[in-house]
C-alpha atoms as a PDB file:
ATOM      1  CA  UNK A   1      18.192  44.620  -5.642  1.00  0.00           C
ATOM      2  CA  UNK A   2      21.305  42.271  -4.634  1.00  0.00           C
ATOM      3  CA  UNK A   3      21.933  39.162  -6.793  1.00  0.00           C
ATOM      4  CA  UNK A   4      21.188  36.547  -4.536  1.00  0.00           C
ATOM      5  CA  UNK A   5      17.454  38.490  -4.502  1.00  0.00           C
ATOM      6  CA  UNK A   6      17.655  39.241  -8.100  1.00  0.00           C
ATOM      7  CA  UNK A   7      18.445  35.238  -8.175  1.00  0.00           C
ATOM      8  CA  UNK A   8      15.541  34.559  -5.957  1.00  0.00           C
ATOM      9  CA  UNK A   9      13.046  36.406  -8.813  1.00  0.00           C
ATOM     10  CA  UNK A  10      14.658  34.847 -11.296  1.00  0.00           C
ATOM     11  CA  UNK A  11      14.555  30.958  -9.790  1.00  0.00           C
ATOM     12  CA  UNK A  12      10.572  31.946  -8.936  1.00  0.00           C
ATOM     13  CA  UNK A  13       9.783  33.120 -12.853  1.00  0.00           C
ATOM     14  CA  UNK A  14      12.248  30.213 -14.409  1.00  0.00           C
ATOM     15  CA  UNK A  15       9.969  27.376 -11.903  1.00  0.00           C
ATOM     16  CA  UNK A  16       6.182  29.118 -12.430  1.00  0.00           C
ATOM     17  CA  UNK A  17       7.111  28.915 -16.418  1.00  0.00           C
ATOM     18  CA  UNK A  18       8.506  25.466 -16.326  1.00  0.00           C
ATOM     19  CA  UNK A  19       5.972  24.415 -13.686  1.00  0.00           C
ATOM     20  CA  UNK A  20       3.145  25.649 -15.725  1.00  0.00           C
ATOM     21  CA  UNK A  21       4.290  24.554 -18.891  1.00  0.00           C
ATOM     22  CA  UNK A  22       4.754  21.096 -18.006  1.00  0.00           C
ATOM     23  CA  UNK A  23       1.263  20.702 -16.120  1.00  0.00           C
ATOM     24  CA  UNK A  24      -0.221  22.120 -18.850  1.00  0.00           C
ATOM     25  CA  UNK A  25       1.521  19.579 -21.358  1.00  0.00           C
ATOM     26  CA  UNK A  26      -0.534  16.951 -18.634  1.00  0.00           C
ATOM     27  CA  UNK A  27      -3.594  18.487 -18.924  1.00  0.00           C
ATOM     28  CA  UNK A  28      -3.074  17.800 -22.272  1.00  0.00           C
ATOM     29  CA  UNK A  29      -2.750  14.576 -22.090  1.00  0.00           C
ATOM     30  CA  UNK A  30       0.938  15.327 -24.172  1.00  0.00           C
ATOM     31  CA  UNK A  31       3.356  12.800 -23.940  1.00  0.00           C
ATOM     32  CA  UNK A  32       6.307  14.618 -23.833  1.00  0.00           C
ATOM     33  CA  UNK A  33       8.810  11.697 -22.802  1.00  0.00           C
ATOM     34  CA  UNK A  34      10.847  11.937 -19.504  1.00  0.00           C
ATOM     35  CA  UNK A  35       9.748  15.622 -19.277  1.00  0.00           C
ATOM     36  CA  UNK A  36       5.904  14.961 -18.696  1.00  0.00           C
ATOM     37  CA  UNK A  37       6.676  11.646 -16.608  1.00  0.00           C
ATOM     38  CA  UNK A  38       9.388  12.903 -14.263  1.00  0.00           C
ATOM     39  CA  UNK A  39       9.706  17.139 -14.959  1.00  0.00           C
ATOM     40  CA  UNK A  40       7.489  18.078 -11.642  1.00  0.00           C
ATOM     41  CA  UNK A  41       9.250  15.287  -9.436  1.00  0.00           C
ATOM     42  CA  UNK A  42      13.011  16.675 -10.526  1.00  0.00           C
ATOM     43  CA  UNK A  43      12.065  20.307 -10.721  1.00  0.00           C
ATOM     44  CA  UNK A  44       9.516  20.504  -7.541  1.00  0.00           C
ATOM     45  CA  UNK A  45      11.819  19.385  -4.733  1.00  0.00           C
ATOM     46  CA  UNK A  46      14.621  21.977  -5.548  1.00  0.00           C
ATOM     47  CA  UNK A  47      12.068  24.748  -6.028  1.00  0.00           C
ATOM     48  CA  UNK A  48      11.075  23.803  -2.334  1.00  0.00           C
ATOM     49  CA  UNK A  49      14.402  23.683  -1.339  1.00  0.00           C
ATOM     50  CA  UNK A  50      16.143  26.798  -2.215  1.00  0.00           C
ATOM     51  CA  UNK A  51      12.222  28.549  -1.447  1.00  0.00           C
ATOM     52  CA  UNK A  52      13.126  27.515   2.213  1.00  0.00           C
ATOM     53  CA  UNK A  53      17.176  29.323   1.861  1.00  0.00           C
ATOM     54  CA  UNK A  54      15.302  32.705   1.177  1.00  0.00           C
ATOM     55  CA  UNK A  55      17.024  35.715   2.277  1.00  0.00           C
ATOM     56  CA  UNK A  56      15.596  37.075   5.479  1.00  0.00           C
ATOM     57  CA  UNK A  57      13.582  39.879   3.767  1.00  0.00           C
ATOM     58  CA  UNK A  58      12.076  37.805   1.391  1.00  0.00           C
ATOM     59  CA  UNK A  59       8.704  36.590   2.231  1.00  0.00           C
ATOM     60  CA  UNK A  60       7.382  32.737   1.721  1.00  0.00           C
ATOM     61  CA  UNK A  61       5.347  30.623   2.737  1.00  0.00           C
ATOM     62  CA  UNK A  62       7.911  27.893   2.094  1.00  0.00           C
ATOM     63  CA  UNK A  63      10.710  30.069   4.084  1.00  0.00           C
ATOM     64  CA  UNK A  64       8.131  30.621   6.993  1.00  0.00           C
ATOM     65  CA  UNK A  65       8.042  26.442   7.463  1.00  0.00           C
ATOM     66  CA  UNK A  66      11.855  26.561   7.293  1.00  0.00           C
ATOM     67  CA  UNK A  67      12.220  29.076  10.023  1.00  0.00           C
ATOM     68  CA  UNK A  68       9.792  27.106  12.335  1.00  0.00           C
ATOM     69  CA  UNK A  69      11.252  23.984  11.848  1.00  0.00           C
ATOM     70  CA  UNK A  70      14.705  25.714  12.291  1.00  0.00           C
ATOM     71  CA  UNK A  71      15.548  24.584   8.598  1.00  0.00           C
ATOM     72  CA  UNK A  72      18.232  27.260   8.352  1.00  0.00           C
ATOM     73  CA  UNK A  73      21.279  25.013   7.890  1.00  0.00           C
ATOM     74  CA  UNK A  74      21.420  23.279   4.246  1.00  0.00           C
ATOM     75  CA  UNK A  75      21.889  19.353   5.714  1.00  0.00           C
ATOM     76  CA  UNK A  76      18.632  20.080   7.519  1.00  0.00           C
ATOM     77  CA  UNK A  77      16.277  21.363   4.837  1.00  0.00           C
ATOM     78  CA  UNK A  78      17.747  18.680   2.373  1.00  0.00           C
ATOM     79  CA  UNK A  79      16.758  15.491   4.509  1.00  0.00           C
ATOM     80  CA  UNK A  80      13.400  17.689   4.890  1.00  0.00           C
ATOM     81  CA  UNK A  81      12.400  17.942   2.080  1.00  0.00           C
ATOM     82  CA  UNK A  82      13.477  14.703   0.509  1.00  0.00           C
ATOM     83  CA  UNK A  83      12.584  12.487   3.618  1.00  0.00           C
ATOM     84  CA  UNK A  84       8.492  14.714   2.452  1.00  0.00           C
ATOM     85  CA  UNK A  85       9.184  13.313  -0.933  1.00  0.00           C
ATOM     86  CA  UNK A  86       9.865  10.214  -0.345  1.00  0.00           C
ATOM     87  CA  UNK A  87       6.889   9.814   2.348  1.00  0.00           C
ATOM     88  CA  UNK A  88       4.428  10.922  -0.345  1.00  0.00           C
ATOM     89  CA  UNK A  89       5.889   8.205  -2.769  1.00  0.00           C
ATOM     90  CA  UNK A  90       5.822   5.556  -0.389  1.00  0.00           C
ATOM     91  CA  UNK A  91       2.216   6.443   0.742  1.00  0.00           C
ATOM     92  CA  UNK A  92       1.787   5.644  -3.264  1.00  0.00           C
ATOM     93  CA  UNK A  93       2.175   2.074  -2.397  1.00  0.00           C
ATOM     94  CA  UNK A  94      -0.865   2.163  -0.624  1.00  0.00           C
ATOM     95  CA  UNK A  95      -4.512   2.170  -0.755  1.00  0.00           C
ATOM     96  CA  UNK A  96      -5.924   5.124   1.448  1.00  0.00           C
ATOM     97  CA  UNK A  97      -9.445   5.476  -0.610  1.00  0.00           C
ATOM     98  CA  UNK A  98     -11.754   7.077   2.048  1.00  0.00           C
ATOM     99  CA  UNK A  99      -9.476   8.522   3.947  1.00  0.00           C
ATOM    100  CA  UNK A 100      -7.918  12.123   3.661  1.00  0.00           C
ATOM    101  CA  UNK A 101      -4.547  10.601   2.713  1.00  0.00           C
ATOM    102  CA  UNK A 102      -6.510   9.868  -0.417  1.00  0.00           C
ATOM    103  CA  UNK A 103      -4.974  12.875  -1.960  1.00  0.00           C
ATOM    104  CA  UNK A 104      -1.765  10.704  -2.259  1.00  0.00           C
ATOM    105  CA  UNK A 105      -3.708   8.304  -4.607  1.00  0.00           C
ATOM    106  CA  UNK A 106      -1.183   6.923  -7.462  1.00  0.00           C
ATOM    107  CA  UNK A 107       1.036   4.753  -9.225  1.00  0.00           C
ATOM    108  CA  UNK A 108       3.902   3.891  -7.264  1.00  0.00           C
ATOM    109  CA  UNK A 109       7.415   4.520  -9.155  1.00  0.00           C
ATOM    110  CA  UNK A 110      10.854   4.256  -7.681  1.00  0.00           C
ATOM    111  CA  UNK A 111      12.703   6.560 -10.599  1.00  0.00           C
ATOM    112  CA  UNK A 112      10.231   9.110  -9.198  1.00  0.00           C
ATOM    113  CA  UNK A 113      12.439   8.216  -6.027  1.00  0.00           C
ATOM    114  CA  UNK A 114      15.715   8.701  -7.895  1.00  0.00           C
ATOM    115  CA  UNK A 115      14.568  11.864  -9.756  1.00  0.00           C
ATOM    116  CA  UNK A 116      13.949  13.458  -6.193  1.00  0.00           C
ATOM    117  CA  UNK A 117      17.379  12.462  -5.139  1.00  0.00           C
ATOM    118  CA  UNK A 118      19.012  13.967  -7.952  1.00  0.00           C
ATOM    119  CA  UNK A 119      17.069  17.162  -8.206  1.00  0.00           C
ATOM    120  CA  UNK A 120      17.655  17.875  -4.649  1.00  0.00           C
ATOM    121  CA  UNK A 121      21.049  16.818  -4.416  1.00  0.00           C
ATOM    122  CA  UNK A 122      22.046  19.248  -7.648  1.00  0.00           C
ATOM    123  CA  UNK A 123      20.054  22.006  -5.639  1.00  0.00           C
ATOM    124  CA  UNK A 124      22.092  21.286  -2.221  1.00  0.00           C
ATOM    125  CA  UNK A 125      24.945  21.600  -4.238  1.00  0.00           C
ATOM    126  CA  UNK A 126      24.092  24.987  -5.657  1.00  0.00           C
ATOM    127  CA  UNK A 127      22.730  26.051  -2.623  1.00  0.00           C
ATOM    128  CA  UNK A 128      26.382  25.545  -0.578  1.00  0.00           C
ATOM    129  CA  UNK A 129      29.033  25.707  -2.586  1.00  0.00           C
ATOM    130  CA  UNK A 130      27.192  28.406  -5.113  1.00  0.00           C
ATOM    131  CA  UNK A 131      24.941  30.831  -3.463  1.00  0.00           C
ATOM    132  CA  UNK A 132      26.697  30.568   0.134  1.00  0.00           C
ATOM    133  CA  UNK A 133      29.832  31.048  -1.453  1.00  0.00           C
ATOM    134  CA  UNK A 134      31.860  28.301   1.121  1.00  0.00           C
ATOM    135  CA  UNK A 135      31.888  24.627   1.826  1.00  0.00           C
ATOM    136  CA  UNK A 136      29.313  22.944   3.128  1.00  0.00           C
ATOM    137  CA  UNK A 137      30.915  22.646   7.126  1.00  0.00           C
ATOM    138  CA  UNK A 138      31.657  26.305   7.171  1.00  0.00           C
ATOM    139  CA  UNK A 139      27.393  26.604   5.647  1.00  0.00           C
ATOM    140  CA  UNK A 140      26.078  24.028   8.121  1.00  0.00           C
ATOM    141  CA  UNK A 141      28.158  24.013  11.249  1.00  0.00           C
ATOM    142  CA  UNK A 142      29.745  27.565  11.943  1.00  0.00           C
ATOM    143  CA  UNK A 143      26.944  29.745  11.042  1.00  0.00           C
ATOM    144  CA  UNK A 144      24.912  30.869  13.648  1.00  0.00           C
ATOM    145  CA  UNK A 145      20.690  30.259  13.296  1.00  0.00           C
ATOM    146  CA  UNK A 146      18.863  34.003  12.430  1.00  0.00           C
ATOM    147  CA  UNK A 147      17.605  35.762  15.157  1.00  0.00           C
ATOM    148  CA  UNK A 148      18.996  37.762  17.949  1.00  0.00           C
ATOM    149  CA  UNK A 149      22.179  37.045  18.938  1.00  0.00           C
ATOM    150  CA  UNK A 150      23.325  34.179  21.547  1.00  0.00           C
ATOM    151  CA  UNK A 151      24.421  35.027  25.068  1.00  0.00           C
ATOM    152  CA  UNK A 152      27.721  33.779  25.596  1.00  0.00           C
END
């Protein structure tokens, strides 16, 4: 197993334990501070994130959206996945009742908005300049997408 897959297993275990500890603190009705109000809104976008940069023999659901929206460069999956966020927290603001945006039903808070940003941007961070190795130009403009190579 390399590391970046042996990272991979690790980054799924460390977010199903975290995830399911701090839904279940919820359930619970458990207030646990900043954890219970804004743990899944800084933990959830990065485990998106970096599920998207999976190595190419790693199967996910989350990898197989990245590949069809040609998510493969970092810049790319970031405003993805935060512009998603942010959508789903603006549709907050709103009353949908009857509608199947319903599901979006809530309480409108913009720190939710800043705990996306930073989880995401700590994750981007990680995701260039730690797991790739390089800076973020050589990771986003020089590499070419997967697949079969380019005619020249």
């Amino acid at each position: 197993m390399t590391m970046t897959r042996r990272f991979g297993v690790f980054l799924n275990i460390y977010f199903l334990v975290v995830f399911v500890g701090i839904g279940g603190l919820q359930m619970y009705r458990v207030n646990a501070g900043l954890l219970t109000d804004y743990g899944a809104d800084l933990l959830a976008p990065p485990w998106m994130y970096l599920s998207m940069a999976r190595e190419p023999g790693q199967a996910s659901p989350l990898r197989l959206i990245g590949r069809v929206l040609k998510l493969w460069r970092p810049r790319r999956r970031l405003s993805f996945v935060l512009g998603g966020c942010f959508l789903w927290e603006w549709m907050q603001r709103f009353d949908f009742s009857g509608t199947p945006l319903a599901i979006t039903h809530g309480r409108f808070d913009p720190f939710d908005l800043l705990a996306y940003t930073l989880g995401l941007t700590v994750a981007y961070v990680v995701d260039v300049h730690w797991l790739r190795g390089t800076s973020e130009a050589e990771a986003g403009e020089s590499v070419d997408p997967p697949g079969p190579p380019l005619r020249r």
